[in-house]
C-alpha atoms as a PDB file:
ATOM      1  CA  UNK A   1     -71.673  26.665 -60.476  1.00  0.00           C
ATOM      2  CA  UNK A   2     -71.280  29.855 -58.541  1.00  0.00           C
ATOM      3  CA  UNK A   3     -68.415  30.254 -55.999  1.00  0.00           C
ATOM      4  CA  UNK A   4     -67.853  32.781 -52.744  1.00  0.00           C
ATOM      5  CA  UNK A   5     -64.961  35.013 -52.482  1.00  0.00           C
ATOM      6  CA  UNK A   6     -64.257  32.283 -48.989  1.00  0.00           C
ATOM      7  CA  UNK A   7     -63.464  29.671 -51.807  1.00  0.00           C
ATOM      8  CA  UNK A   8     -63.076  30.604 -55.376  1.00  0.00           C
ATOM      9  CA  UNK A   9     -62.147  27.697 -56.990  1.00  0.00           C
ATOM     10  CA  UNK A  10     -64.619  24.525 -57.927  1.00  0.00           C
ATOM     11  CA  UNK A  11     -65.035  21.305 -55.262  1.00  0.00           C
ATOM     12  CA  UNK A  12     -64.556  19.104 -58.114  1.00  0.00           C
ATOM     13  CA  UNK A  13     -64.346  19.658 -61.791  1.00  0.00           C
ATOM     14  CA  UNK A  14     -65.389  16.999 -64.284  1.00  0.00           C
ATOM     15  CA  UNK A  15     -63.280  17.340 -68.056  1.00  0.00           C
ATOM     16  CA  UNK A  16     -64.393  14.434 -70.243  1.00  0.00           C
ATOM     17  CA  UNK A  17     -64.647  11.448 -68.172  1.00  0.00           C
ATOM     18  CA  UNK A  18     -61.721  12.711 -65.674  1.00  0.00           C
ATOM     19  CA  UNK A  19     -63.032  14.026 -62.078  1.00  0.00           C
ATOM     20  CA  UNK A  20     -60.747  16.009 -59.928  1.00  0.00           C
ATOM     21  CA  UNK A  21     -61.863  17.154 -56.524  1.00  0.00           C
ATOM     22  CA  UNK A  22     -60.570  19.623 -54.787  1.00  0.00           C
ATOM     23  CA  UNK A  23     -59.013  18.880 -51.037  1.00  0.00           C
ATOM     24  CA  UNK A  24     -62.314  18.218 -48.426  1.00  0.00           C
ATOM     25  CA  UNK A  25     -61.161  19.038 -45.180  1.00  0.00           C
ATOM     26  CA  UNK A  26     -62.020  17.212 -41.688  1.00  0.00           C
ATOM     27  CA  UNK A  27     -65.198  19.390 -40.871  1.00  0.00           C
ATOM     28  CA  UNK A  28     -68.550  19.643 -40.686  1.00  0.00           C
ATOM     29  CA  UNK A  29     -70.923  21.045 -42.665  1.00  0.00           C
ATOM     30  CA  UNK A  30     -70.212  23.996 -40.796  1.00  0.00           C
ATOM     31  CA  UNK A  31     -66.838  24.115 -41.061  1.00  0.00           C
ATOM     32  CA  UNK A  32     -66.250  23.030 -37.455  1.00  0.00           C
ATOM     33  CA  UNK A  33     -63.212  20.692 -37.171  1.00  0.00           C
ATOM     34  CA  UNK A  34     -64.462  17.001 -36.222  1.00  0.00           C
ATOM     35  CA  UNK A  35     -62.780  15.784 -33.474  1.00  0.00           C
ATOM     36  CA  UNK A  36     -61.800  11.647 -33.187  1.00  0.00           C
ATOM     37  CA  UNK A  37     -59.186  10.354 -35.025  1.00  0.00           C
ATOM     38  CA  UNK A  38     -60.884   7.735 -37.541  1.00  0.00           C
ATOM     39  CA  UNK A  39     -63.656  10.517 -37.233  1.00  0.00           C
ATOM     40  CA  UNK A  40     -61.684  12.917 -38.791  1.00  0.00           C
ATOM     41  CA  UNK A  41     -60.603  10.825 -41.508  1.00  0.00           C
ATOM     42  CA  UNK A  42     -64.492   9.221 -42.171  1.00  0.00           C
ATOM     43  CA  UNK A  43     -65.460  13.528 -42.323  1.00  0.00           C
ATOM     44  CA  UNK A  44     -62.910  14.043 -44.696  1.00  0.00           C
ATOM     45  CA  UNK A  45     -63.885  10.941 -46.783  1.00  0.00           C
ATOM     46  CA  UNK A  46     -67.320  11.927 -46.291  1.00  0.00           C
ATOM     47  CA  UNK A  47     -66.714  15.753 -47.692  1.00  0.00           C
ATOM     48  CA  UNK A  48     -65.037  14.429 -50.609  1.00  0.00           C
ATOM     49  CA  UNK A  49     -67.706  11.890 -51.739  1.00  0.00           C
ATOM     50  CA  UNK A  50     -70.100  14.610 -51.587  1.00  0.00           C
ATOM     51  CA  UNK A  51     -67.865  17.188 -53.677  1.00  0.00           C
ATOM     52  CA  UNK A  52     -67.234  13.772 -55.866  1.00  0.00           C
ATOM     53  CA  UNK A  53     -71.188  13.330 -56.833  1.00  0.00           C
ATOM     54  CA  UNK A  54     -71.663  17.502 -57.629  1.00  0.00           C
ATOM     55  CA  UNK A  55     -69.855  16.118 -60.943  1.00  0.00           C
ATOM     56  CA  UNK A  56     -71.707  12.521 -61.225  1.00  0.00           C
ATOM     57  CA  UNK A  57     -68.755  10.989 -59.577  1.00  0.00           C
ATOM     58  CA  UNK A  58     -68.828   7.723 -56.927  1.00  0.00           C
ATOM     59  CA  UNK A  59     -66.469   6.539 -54.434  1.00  0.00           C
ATOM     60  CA  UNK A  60     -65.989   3.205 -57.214  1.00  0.00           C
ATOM     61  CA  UNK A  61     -64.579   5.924 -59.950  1.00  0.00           C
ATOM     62  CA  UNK A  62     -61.775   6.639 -58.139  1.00  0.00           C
ATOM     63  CA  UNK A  63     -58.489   6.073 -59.150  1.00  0.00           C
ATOM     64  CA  UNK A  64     -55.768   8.698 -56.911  1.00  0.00           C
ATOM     65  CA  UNK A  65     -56.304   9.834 -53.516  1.00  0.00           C
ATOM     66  CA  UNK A  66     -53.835  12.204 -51.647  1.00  0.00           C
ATOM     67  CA  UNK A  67     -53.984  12.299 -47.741  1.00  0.00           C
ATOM     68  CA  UNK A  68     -52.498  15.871 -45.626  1.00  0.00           C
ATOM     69  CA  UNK A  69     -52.628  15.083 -42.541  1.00  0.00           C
ATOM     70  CA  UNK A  70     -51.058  16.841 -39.429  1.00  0.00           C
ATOM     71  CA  UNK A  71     -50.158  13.998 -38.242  1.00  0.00           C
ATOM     72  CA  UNK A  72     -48.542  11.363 -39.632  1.00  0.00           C
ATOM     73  CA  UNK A  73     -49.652   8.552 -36.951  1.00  0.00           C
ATOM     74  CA  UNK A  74     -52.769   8.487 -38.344  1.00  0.00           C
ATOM     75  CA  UNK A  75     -51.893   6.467 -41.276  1.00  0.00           C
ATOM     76  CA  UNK A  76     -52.774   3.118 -39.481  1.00  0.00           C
ATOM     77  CA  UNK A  77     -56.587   4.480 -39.140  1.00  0.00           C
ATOM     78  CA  UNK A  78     -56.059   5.453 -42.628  1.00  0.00           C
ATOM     79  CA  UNK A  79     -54.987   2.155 -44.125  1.00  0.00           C
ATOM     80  CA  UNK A  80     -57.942   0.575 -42.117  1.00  0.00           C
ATOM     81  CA  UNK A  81     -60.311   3.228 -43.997  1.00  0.00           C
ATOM     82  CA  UNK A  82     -59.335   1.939 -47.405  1.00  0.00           C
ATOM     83  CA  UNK A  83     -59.937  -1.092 -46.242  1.00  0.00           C
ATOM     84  CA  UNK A  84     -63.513  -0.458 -45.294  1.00  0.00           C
ATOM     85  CA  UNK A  85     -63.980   2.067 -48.800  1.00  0.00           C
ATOM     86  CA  UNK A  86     -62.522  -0.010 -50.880  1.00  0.00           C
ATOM     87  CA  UNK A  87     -62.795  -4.043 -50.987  1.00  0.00           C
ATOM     88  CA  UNK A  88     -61.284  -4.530 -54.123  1.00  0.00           C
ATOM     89  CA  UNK A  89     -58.378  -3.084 -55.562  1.00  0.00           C
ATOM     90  CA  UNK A  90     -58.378   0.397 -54.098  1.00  0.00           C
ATOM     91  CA  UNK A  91     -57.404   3.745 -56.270  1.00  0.00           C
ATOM     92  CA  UNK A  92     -53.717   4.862 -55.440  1.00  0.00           C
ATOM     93  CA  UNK A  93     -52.975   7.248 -52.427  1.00  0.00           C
ATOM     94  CA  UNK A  94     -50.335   9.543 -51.186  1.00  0.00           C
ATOM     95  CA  UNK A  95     -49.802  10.407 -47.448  1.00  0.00           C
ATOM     96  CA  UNK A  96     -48.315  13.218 -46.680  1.00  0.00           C
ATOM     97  CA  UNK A  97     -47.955  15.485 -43.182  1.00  0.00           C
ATOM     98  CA  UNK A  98     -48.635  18.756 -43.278  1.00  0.00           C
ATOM     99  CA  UNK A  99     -48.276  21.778 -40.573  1.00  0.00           C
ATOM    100  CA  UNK A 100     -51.504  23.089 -40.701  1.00  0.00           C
ATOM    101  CA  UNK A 101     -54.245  22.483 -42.720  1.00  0.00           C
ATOM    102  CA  UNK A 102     -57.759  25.189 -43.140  1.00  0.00           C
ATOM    103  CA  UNK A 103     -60.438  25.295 -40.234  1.00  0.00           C
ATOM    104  CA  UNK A 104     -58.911  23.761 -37.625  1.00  0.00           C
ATOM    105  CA  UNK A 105     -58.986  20.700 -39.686  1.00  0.00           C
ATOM    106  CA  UNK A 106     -56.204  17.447 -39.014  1.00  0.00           C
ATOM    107  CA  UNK A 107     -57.027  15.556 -42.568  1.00  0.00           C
ATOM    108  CA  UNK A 108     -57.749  16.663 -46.207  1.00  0.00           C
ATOM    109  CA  UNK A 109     -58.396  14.860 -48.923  1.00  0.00           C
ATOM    110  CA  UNK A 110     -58.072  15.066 -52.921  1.00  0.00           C
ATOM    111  CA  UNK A 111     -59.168  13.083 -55.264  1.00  0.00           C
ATOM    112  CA  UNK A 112     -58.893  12.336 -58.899  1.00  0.00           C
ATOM    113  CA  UNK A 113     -61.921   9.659 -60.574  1.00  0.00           C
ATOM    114  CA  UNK A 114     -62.302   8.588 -64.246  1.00  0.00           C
ATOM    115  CA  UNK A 115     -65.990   7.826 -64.782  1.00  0.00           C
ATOM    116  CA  UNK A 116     -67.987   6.510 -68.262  1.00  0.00           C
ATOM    117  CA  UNK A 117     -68.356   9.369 -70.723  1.00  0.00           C
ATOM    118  CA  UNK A 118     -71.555  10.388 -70.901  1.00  0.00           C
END
């Protein structure tokens, strides 16, 4: 995998059967902030499923998610989004407010997965 000077670390690195994934941010694919509340948090979710499969993860390997958010009201839309991701018992999660996040962005997500060994 080849990274940019922009971002030179890895969106998720698999070691054995242990993912970790780097914090997706609230954008686009073009790095435009996503406005919407439950918006934000579904583009976050959505950028971190996609760094998630690079590896041969899915949203079921999941075991510890970690919310920044700039603000912390938005843990109500949050709770309602594990709801919809995960129907049975969801992977741990940490919420935590932050000043500022990359991009504009008001959510970012990381992720650690444990998948099958290959």
């Amino acid at each position: 995998m080849t990274t940019n000077i922009a971002h030179p670390y890895s969106p998720a690195k698999r070691f054995g059967n242990q993912i970790y994934v780097s914090g997706a941010l609230s954008v686009d694919r073009d790095y435009q902030p996503v406005d919407g509340r439950r918006e934000a948090l579904d583009a976050a979710m959505e950028r971190m499923t996609e760094r998630l499969a690079t590896v041969g993860g899915e949203i079921k390997d999941l075991v510890k998610l970690t919310y920044f958010v700039t603000d912390l009201s938005l843990r109500e839309e949050a709770n309602q989004q594990f709801i919809d991701h995960f129907l049975e018992a969801g992977p741990a999660r940490t919420f935590v407010e932050a000043s500022a996040l990359p991009y504009g962005a008001t959510v970012e997500i990381d992720a650690i997965a444990i998948v099958d060994e290959e």
